[in-house]
C-alpha atoms as a PDB file:
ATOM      1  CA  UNK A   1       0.000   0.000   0.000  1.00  0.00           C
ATOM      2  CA  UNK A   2       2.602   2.797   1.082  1.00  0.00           C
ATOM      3  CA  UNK A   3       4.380   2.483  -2.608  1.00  0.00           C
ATOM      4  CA  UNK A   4       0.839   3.368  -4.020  1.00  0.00           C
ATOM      5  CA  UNK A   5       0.937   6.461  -1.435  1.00  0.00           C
ATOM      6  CA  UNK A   6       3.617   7.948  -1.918  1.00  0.00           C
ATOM      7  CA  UNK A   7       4.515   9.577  -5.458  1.00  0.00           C
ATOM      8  CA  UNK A   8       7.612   9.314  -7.328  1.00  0.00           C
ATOM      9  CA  UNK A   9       7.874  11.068 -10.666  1.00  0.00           C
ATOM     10  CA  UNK A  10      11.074   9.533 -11.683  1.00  0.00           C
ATOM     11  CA  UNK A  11      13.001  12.700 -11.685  1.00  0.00           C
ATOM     12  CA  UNK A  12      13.848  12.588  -8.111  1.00  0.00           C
ATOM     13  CA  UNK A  13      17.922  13.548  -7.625  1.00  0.00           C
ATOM     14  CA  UNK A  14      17.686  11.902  -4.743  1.00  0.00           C
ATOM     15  CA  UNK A  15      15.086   8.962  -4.227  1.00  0.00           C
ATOM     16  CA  UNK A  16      16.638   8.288  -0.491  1.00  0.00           C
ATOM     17  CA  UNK A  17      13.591  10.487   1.226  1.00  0.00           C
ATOM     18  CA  UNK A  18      10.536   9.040  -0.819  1.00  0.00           C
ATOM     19  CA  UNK A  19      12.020   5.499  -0.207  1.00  0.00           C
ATOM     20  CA  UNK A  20      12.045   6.315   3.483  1.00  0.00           C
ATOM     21  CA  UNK A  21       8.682   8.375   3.683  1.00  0.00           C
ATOM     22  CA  UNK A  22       7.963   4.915   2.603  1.00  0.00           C
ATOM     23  CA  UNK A  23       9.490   2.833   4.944  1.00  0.00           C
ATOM     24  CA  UNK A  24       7.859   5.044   7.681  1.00  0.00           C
ATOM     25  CA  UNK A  25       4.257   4.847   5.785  1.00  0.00           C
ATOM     26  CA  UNK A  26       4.748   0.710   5.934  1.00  0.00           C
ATOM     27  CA  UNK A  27       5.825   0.787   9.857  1.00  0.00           C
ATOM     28  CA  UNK A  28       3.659   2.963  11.209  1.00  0.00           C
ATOM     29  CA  UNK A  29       0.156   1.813   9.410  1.00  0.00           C
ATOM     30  CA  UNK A  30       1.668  -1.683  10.307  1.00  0.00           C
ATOM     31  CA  UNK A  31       1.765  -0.600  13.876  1.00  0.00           C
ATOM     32  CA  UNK A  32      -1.444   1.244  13.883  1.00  0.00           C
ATOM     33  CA  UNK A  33      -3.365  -1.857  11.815  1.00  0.00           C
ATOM     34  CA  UNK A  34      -1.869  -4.787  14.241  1.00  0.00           C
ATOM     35  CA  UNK A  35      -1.819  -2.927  17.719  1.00  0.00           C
ATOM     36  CA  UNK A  36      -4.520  -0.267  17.962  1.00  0.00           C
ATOM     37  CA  UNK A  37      -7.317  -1.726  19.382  1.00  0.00           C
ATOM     38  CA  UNK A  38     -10.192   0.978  18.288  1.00  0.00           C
ATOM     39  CA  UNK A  39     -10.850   0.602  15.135  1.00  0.00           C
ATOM     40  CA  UNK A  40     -11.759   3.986  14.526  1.00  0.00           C
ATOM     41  CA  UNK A  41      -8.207   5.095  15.048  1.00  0.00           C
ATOM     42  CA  UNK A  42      -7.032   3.205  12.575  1.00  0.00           C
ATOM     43  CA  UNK A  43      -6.430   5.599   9.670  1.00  0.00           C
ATOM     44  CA  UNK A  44      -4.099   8.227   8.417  1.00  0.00           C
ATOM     45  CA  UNK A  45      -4.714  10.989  10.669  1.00  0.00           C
ATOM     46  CA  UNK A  46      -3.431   8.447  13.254  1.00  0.00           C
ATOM     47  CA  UNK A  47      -0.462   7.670  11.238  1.00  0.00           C
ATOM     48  CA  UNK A  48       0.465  10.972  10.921  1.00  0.00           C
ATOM     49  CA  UNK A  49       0.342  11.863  14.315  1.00  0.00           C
ATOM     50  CA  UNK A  50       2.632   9.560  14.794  1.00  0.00           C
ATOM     51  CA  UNK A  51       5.147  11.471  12.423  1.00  0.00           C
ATOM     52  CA  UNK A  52       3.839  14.631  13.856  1.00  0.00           C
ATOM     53  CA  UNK A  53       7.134  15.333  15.787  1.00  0.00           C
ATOM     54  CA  UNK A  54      10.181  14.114  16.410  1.00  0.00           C
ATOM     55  CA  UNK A  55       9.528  13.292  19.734  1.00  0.00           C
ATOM     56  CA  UNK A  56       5.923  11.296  19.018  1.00  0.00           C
ATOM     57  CA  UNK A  57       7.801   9.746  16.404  1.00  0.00           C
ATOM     58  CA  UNK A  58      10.472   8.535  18.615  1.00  0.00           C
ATOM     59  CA  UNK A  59       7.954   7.532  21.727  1.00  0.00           C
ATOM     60  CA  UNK A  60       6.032   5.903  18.957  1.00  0.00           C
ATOM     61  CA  UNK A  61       9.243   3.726  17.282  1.00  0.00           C
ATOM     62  CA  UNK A  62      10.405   2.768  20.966  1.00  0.00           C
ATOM     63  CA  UNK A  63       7.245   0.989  21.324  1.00  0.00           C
ATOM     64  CA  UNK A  64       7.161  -0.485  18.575  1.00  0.00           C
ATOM     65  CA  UNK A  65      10.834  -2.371  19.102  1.00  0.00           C
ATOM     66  CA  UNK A  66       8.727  -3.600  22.519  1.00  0.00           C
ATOM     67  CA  UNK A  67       5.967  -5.230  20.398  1.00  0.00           C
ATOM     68  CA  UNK A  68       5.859  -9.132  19.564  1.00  0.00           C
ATOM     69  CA  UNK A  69       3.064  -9.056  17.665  1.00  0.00           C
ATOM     70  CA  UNK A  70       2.260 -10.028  14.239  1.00  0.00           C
ATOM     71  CA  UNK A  71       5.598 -12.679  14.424  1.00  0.00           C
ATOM     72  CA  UNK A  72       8.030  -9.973  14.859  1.00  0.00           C
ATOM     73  CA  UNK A  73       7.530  -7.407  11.837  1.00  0.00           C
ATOM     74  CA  UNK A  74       6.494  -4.388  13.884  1.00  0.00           C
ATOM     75  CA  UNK A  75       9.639  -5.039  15.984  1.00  0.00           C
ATOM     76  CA  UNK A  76      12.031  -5.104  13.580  1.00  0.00           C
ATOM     77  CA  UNK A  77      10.180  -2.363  11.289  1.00  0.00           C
ATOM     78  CA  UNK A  78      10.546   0.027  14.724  1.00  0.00           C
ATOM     79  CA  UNK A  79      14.130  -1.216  14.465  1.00  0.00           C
ATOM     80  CA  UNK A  80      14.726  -0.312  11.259  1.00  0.00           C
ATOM     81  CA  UNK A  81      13.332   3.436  11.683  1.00  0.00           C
ATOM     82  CA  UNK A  82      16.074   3.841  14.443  1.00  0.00           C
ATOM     83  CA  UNK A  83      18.428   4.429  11.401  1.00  0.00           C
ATOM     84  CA  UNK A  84      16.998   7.811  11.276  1.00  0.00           C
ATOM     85  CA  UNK A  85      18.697  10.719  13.174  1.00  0.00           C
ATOM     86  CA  UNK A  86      19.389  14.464  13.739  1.00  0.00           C
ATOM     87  CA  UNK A  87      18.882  16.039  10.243  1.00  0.00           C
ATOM     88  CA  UNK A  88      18.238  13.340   8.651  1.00  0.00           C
ATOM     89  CA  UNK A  89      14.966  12.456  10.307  1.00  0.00           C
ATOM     90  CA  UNK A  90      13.971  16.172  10.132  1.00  0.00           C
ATOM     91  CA  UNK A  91      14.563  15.402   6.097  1.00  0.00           C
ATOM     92  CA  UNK A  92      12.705  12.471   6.214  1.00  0.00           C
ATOM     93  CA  UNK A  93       9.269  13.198   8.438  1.00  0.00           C
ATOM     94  CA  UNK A  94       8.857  16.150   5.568  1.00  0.00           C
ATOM     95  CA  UNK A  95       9.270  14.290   3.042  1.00  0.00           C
ATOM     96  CA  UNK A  96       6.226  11.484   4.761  1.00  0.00           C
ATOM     97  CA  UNK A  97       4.145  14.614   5.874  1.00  0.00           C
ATOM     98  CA  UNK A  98       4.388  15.863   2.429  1.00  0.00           C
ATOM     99  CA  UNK A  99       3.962  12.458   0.723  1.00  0.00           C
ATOM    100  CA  UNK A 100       0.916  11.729   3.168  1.00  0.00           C
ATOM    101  CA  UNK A 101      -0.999  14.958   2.875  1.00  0.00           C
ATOM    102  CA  UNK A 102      -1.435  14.481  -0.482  1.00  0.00           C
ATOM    103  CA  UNK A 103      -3.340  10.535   0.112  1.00  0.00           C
ATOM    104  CA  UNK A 104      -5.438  12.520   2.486  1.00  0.00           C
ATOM    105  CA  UNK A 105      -6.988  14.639  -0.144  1.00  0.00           C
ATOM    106  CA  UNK A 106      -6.825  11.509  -1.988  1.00  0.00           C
ATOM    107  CA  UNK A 107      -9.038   9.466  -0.183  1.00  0.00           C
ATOM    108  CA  UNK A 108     -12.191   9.896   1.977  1.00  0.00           C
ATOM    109  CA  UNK A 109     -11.866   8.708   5.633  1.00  0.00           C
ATOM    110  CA  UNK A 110     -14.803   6.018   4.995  1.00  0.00           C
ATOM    111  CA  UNK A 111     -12.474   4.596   1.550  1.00  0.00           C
ATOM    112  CA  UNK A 112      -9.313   5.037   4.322  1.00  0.00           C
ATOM    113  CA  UNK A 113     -11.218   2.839   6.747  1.00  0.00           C
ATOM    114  CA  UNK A 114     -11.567   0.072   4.390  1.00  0.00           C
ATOM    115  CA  UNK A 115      -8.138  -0.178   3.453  1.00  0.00           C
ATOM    116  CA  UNK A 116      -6.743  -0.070   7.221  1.00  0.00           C
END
């Protein structure tokens, strides 16, 4: 789903921050989707929040590297955003609030509920 999200023209100089606004799109709706147990907080706005700061973002991946479920993949996604610091992550939530603002206009919340 996230590749679908977020939009790559081809001409990017530098591909790095869409393929990690992706990477962050595919942990956090995997978090949100196997560990939130309302299902009316499972949809973008709620992923987004997530990415809404640095801080939520890092509260957010340090829970995930606690989380067994769904064998594993939330705990090693949450692993793999770790990789992300100082600048860099500045760069990269941006680039996913950018890429994700854009599905929100995109999509309804009632066709964002059926995906998630």
């Amino acid at each position: 789903m996230a590749n679908q999200v977020i939009i790559r023209t081809g001409q990017e100089k530098e591909p790095h921050w869409n393929d990690s606004a992706e990477l962050v799109l595919t942990a956090f709706s995997s978090y949100i989707c196997g560990c939130e147990p309302d299902r009316k907080e499972r949809n973008m706005a709620t992923v987004r929040g997530l990415a809404a700061s640095k801080k939520s973002y890092a509260r957010a991946v340090e829970v995930m590297q606690q989380i067994d479920a769904c064998q594993g993949v939330i705990q090693r996604l949450g692993g793999l955003l770790t990789h992300f610091t100082g600048e860099e992550l500045g760069s990269v939530l941006t680039t996913f609030q950018r890429q994700t603002r854009f599905s929100i206009r995109r999509w309804s919340p009632a066709t964002w509920q059926l995906i998630v």
